[in-house]
N, C-alpha and C. Protein backbone atom coordinates (compact mmCIF):
# COMPACT_ATOMS: atom_id res chain seq x y z
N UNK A 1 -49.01 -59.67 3.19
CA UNK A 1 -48.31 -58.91 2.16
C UNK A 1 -48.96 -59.18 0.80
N UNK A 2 -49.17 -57.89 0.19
CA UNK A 2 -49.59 -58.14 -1.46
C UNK A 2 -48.67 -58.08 -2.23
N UNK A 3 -48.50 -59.03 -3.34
CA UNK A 3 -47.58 -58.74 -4.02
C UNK A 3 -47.76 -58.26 -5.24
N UNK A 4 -47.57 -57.17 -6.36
CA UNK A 4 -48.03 -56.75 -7.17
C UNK A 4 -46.62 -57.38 -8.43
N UNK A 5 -47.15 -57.86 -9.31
CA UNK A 5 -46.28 -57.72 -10.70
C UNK A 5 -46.35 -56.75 -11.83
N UNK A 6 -45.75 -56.20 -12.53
CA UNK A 6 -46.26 -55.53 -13.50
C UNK A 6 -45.10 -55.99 -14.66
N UNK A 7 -46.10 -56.62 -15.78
CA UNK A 7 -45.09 -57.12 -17.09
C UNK A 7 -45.50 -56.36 -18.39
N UNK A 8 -44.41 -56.05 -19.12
CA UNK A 8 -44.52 -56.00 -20.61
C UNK A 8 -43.34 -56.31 -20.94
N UNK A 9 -43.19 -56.66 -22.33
CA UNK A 9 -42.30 -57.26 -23.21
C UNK A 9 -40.89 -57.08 -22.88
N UNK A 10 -39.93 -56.48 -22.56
CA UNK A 10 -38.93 -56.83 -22.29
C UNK A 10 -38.00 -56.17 -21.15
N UNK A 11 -39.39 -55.28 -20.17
CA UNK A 11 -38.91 -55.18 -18.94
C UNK A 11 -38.16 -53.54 -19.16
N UNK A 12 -37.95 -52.95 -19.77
CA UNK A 12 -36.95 -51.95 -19.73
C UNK A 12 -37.81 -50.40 -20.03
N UNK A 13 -39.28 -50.64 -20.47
CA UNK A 13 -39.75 -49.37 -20.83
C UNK A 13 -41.21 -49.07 -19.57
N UNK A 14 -42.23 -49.63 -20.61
CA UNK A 14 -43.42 -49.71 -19.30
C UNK A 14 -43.03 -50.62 -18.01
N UNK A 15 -42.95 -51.84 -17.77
CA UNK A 15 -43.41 -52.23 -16.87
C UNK A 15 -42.30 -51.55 -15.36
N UNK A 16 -40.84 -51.12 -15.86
CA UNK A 16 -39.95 -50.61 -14.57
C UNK A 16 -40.92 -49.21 -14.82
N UNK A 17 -41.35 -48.47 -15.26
CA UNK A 17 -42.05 -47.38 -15.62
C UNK A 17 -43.09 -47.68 -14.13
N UNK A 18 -44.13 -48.28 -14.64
CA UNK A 18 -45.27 -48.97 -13.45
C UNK A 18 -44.56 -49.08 -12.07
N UNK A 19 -43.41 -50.42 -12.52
CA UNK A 19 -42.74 -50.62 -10.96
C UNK A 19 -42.51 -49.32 -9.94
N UNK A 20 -41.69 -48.10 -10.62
CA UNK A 20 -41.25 -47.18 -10.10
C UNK A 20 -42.17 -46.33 -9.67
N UNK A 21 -43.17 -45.91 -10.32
CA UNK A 21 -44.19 -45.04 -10.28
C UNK A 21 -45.08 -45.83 -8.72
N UNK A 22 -45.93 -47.22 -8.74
CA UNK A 22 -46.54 -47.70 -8.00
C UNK A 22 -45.39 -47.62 -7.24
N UNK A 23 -44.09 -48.25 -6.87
CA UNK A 23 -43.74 -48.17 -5.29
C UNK A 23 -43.16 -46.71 -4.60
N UNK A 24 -43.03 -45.89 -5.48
CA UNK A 24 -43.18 -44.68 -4.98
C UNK A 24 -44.73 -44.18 -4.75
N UNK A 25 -45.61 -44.41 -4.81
CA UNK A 25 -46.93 -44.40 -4.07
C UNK A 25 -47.37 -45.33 -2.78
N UNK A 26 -47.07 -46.58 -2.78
CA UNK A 26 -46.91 -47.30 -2.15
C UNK A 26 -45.53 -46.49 -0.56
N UNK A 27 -44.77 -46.32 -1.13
CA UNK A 27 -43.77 -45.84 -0.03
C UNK A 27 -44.15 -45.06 0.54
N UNK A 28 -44.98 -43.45 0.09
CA UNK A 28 -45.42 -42.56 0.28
C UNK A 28 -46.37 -42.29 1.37
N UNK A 29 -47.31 -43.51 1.18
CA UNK A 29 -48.64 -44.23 2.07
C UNK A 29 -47.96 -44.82 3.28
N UNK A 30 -46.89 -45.15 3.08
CA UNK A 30 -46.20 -45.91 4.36
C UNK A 30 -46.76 -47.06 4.29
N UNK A 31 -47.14 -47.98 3.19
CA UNK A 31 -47.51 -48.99 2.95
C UNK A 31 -46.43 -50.36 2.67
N UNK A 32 -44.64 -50.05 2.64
CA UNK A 32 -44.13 -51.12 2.11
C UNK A 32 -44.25 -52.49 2.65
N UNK A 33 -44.33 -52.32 3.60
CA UNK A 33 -44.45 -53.45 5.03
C UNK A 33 -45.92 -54.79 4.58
N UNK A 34 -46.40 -54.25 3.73
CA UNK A 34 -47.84 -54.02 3.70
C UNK A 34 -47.62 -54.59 1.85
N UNK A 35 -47.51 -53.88 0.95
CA UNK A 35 -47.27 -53.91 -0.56
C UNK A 35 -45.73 -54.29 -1.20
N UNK A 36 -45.72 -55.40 -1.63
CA UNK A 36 -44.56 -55.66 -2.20
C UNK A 36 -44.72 -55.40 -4.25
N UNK A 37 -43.56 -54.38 -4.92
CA UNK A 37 -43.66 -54.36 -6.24
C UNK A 37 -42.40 -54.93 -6.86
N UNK A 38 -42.76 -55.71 -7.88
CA UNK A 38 -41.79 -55.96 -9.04
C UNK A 38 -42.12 -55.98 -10.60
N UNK A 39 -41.52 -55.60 -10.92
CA UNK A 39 -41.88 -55.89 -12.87
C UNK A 39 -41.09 -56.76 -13.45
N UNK A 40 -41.43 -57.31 -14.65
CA UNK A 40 -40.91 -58.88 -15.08
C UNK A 40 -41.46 -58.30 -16.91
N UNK A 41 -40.40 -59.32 -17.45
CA UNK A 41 -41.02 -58.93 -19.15
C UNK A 41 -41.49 -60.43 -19.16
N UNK A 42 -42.31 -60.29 -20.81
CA UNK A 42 -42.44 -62.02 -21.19
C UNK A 42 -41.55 -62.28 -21.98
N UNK A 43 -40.54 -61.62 -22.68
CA UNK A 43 -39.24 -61.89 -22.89
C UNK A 43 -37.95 -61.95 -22.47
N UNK A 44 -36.96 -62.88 -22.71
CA UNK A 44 -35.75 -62.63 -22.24
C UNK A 44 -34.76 -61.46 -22.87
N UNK A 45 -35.47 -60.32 -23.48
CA UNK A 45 -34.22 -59.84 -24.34
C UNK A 45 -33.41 -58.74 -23.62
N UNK A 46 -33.75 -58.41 -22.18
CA UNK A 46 -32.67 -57.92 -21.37
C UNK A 46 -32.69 -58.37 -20.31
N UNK A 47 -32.83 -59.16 -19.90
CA UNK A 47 -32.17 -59.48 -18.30
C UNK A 47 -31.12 -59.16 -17.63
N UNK A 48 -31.31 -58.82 -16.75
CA UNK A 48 -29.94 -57.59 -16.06
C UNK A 48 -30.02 -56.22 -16.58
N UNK A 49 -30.35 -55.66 -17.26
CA UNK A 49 -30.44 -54.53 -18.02
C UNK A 49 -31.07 -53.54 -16.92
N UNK A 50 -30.40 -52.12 -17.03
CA UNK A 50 -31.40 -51.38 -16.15
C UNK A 50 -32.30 -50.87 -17.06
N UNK A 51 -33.68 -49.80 -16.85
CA UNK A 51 -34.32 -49.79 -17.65
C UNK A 51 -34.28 -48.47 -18.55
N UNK A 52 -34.90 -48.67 -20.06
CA UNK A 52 -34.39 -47.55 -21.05
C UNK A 52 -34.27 -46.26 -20.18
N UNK A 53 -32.81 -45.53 -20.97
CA UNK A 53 -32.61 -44.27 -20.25
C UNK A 53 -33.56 -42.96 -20.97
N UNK A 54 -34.03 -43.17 -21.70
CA UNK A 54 -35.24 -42.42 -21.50
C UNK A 54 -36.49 -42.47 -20.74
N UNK A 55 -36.98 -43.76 -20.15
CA UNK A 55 -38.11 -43.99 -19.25
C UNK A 55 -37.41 -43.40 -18.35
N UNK A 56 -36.51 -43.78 -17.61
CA UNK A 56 -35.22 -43.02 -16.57
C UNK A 56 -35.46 -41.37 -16.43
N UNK A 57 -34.76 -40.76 -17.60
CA UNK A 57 -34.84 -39.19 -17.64
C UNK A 57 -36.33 -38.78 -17.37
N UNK A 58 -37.35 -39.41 -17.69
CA UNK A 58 -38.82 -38.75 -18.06
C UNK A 58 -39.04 -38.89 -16.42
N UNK A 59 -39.15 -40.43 -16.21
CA UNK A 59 -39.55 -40.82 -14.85
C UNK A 59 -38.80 -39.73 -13.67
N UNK A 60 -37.74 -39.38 -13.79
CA UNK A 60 -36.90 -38.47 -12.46
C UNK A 60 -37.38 -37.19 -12.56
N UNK A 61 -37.61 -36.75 -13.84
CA UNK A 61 -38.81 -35.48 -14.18
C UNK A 61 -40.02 -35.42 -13.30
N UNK A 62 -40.77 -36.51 -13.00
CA UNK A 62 -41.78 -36.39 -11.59
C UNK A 62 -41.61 -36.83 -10.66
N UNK A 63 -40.32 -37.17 -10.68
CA UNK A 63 -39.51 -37.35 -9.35
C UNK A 63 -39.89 -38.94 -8.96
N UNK A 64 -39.55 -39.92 -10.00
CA UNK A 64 -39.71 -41.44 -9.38
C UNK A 64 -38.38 -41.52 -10.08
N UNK A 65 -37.41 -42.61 -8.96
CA UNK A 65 -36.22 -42.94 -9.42
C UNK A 65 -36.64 -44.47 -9.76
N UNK A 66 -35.95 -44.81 -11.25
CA UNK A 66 -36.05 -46.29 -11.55
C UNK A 66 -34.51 -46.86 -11.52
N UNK A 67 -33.67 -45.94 -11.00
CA UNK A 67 -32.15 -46.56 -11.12
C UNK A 67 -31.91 -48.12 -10.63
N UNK A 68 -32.54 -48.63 -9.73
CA UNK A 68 -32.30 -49.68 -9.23
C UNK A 68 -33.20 -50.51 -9.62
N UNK A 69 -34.01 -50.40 -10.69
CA UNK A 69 -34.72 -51.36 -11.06
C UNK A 69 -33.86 -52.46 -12.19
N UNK A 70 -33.88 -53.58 -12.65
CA UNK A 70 -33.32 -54.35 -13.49
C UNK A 70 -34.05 -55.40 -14.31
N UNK A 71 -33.93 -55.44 -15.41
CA UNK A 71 -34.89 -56.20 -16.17
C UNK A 71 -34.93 -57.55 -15.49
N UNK A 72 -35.91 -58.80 -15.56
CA UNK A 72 -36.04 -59.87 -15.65
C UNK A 72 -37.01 -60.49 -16.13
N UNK A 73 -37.50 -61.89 -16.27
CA UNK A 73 -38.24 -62.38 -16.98
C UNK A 73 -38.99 -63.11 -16.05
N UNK A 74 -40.41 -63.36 -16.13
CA UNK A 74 -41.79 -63.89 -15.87
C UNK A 74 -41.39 -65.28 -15.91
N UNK A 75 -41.34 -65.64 -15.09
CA UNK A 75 -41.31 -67.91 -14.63
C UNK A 75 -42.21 -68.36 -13.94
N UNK A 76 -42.57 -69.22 -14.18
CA UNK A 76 -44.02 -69.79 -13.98
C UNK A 76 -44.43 -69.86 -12.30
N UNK A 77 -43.20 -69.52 -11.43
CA UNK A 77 -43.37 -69.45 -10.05
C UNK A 77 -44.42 -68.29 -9.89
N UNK A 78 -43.79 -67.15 -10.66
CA UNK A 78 -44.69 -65.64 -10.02
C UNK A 78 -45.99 -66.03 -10.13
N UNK A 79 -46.61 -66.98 -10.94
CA UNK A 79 -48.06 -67.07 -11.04
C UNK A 79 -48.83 -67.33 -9.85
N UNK A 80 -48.02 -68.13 -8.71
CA UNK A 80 -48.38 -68.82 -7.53
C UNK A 80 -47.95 -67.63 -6.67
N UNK A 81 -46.64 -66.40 -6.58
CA UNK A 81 -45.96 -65.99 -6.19
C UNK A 81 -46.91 -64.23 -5.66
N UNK A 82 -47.32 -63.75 -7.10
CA UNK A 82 -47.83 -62.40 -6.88
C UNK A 82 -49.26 -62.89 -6.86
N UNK A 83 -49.51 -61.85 -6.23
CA UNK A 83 -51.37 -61.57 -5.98
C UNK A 83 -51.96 -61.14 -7.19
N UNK A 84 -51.07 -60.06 -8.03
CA UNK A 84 -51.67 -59.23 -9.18
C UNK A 84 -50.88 -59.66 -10.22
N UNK A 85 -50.84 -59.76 -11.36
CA UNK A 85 -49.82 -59.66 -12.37
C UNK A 85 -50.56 -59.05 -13.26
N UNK A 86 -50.20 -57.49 -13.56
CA UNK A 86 -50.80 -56.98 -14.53
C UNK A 86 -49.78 -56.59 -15.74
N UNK A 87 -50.67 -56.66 -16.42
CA UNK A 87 -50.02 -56.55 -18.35
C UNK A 87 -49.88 -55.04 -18.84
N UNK A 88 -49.46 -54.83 -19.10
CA UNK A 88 -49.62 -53.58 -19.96
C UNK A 88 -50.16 -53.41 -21.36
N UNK A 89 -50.42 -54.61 -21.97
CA UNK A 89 -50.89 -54.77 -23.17
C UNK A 89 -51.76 -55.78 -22.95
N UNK A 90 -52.78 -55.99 -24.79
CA UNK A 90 -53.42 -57.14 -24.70
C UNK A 90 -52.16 -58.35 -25.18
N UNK A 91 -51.37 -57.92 -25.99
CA UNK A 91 -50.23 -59.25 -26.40
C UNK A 91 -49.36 -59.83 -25.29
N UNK A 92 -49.07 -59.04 -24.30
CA UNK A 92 -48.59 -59.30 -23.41
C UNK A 92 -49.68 -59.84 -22.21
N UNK A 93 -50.57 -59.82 -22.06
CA UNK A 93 -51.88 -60.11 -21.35
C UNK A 93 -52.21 -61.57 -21.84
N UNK A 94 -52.11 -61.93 -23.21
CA UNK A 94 -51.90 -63.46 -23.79
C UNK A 94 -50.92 -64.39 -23.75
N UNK A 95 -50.31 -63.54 -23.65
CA UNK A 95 -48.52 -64.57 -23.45
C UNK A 95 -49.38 -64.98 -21.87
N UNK A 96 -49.06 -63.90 -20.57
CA UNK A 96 -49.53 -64.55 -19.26
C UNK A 96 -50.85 -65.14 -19.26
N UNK A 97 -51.59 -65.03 -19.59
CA UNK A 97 -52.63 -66.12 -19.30
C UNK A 97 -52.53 -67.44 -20.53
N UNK A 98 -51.32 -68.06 -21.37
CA UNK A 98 -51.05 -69.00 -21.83
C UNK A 98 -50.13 -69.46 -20.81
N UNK A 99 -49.44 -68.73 -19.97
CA UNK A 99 -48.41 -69.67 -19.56
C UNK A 99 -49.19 -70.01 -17.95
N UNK A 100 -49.93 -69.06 -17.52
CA UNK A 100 -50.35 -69.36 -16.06
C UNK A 100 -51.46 -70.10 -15.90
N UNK A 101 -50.80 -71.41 -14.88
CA UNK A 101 -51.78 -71.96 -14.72
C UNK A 101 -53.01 -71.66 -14.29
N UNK A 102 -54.28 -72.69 -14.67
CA UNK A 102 -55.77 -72.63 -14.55
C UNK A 102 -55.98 -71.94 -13.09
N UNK A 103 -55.68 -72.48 -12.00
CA UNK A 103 -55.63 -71.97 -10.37
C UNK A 103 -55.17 -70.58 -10.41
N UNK A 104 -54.62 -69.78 -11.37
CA UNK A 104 -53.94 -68.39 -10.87
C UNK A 104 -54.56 -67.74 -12.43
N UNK A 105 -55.40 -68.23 -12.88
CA UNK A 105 -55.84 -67.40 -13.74
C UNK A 105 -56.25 -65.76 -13.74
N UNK A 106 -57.37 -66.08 -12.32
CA UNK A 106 -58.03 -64.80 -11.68
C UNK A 106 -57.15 -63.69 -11.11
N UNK A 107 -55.37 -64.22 -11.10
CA UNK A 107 -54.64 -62.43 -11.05
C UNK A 107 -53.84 -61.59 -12.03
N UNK A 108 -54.36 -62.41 -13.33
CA UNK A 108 -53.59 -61.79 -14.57
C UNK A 108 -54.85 -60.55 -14.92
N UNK A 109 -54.16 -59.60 -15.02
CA UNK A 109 -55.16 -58.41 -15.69
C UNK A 109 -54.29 -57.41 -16.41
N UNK A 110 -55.05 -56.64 -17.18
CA UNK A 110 -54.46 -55.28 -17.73
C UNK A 110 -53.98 -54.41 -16.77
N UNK A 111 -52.94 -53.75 -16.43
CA UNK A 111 -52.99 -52.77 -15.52
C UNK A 111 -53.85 -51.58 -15.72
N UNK A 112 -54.56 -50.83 -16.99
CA UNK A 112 -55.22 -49.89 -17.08
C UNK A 112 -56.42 -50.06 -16.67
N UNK A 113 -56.64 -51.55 -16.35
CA UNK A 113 -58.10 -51.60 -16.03
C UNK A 113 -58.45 -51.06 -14.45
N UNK A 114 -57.25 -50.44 -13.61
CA UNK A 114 -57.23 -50.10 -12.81
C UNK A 114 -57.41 -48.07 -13.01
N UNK A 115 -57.40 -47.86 -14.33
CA UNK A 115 -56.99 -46.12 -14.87
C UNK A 115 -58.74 -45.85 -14.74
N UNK A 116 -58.54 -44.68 -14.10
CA UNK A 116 -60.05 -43.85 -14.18
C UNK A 116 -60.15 -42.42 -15.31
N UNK A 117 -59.00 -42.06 -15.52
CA UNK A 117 -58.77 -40.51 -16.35
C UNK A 117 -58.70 -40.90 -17.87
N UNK A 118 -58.81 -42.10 -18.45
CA UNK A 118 -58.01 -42.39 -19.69
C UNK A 118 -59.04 -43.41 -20.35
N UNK A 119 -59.35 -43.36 -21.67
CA UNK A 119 -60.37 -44.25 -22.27
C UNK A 119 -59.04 -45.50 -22.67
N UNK A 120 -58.40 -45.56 -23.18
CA UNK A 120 -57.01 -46.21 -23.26
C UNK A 120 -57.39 -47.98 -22.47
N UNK A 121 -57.04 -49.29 -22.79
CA UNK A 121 -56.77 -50.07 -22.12
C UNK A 121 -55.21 -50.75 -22.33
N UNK A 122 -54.51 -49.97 -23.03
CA UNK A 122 -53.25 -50.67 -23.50
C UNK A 122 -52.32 -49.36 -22.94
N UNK A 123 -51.08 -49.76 -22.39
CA UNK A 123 -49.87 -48.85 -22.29
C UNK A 123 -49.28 -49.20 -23.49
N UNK A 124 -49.31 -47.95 -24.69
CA UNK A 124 -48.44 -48.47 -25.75
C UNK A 124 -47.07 -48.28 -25.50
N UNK A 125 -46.21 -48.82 -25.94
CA UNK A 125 -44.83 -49.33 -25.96
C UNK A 125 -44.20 -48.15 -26.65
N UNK A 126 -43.24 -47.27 -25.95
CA UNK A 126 -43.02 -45.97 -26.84
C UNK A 126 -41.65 -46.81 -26.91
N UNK A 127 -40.66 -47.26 -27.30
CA UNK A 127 -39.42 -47.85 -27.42
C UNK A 127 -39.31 -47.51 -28.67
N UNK A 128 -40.01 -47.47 -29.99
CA UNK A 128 -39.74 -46.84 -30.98
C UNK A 128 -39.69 -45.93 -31.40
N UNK A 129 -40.88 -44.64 -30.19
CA UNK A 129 -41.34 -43.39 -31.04
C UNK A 129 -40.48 -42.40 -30.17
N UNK A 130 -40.92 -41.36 -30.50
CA UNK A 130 -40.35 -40.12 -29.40
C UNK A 130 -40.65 -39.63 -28.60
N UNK A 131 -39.97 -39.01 -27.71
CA UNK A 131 -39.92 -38.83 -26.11
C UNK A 131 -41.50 -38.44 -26.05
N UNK A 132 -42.33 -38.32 -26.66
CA UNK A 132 -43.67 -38.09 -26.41
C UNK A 132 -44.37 -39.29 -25.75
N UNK A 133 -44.05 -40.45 -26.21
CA UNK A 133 -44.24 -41.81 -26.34
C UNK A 133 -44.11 -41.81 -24.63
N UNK A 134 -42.97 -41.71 -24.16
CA UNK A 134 -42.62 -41.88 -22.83
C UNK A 134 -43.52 -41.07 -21.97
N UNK A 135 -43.75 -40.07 -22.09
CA UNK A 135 -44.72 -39.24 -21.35
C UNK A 135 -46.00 -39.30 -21.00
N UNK A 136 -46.67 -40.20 -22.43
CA UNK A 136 -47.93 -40.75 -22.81
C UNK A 136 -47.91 -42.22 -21.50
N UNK A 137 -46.60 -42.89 -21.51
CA UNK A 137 -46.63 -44.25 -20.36
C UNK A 137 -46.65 -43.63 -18.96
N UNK A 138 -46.22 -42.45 -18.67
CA UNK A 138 -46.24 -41.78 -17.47
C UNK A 138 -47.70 -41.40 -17.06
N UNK A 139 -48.29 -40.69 -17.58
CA UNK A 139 -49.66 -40.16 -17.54
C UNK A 139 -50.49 -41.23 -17.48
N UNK A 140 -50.35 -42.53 -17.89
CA UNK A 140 -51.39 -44.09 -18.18
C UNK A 140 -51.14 -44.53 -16.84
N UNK A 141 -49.63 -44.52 -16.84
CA UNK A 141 -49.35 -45.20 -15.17
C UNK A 141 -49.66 -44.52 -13.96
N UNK A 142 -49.25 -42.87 -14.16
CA UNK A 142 -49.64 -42.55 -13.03
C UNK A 142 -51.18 -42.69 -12.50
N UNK A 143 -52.46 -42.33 -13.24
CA UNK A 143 -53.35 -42.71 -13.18
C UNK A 143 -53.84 -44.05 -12.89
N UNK A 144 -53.32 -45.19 -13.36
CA UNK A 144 -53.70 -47.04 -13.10
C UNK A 144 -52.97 -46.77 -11.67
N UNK A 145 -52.25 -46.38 -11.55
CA UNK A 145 -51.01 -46.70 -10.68
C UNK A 145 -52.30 -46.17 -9.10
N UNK A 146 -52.73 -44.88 -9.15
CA UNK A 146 -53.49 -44.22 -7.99
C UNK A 146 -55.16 -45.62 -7.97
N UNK A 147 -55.56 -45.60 -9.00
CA UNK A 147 -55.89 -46.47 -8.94
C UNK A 147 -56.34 -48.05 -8.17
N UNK A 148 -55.17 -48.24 -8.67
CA UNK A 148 -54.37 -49.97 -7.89
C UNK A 148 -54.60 -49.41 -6.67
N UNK A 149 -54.00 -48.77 -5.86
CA UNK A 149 -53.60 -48.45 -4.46
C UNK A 149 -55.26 -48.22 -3.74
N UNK A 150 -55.95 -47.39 -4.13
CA UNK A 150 -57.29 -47.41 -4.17
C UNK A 150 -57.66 -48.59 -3.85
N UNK A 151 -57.35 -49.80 -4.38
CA UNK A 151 -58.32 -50.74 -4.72
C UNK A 151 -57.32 -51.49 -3.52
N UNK A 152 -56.43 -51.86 -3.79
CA UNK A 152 -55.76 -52.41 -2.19
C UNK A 152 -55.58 -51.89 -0.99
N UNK A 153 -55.77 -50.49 -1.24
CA UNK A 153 -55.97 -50.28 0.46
C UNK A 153 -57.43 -50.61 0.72
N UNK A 154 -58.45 -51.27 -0.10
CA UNK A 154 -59.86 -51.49 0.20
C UNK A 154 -59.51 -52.71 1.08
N UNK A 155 -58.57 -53.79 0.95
CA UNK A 155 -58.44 -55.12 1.35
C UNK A 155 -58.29 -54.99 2.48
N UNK A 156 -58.84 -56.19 3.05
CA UNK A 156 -58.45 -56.79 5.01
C UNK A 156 -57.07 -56.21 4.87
N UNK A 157 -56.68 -55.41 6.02
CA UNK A 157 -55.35 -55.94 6.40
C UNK A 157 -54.11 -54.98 6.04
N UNK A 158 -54.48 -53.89 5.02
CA UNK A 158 -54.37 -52.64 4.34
C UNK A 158 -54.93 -51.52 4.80
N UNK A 159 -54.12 -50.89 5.54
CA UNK A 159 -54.49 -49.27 6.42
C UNK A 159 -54.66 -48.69 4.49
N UNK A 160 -55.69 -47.44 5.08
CA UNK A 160 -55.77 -46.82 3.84
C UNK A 160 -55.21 -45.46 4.37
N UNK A 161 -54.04 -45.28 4.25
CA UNK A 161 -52.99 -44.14 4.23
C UNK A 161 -53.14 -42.96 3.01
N UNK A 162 -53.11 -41.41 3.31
CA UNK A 162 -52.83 -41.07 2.06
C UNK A 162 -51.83 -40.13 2.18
């Protein structure tokens, strides 16, 4: 089983954004058995929280449900725990590689570094701007998101389903 993380800052915009988007690709492939997803912030400022109801409205617009997703926070287990932990930012990309240890260095990455359509390496954080903002994290993810899957169905052990 792979386990994928996907973090940004407080769990409620990009990273359930990523979560939802990747395991509805993942499901699709008939891969769950196979790919495990979760998202995590590097802050505590919602835990329990489901995620913004605008990522929500935009996300059900291409038909990924994030209803059951819930904020939580990044603990030093997932470092040992997931295979991938990707960032959505570079600030958030520094927080995890300060807190993860030296041995799990090699699965912290950007998630865009997985995007082929987009010069972009940051999912910016639309939580302030307008619903444009949200649409802009859809289009970054869906792209990283086809991506990722690409690159793990390359692995031992991973049927490449499409």
């Amino acid at each position: 089983m792979v386990k994928v993380l996907f973090v940004c800052l407080g769990n409620i915009c990009r990273s359930p954004t990523a979560h939802g988007v990747f395991q509805t690709l993942v499901d699709h492939a008939k891969l769950g058995e196979f790919i495990s997803v979760e998202s995590a912030g590097t802050g505590a400022y919602h835990v329990g929280e489901p995620p913004d109801s605008r990522s929500v409205q935009e996300a059900l617009k291409r038909g990924y449900d994030l209803s059951a997703i819930r904020a939580q926070q990044v603990n030093v287990s997932d470092f040992e725990c997931f295979d991938y932990i990707l960032a959505m930012d570079h600030s958030n990309l520094a927080v995890l590689k300060h807190q993860c240890p030296e041995q799990y260095q090699h699965k912290v990455n950007l998630f865009l570094h997985y995007g082929t359509q987009y010069a972009e390496e940051e999912v910016p954080d639309p939580y302030y701007g307008g619903g444009k903002g949200f649409l802009k994290v859809l289009d970054l993810v869906e792209d990283a998101a086809q991506g990722l899957l690409k690159e793990l169905q390359g692995l031992e052990g991973i049927p490449n389903r499409h």
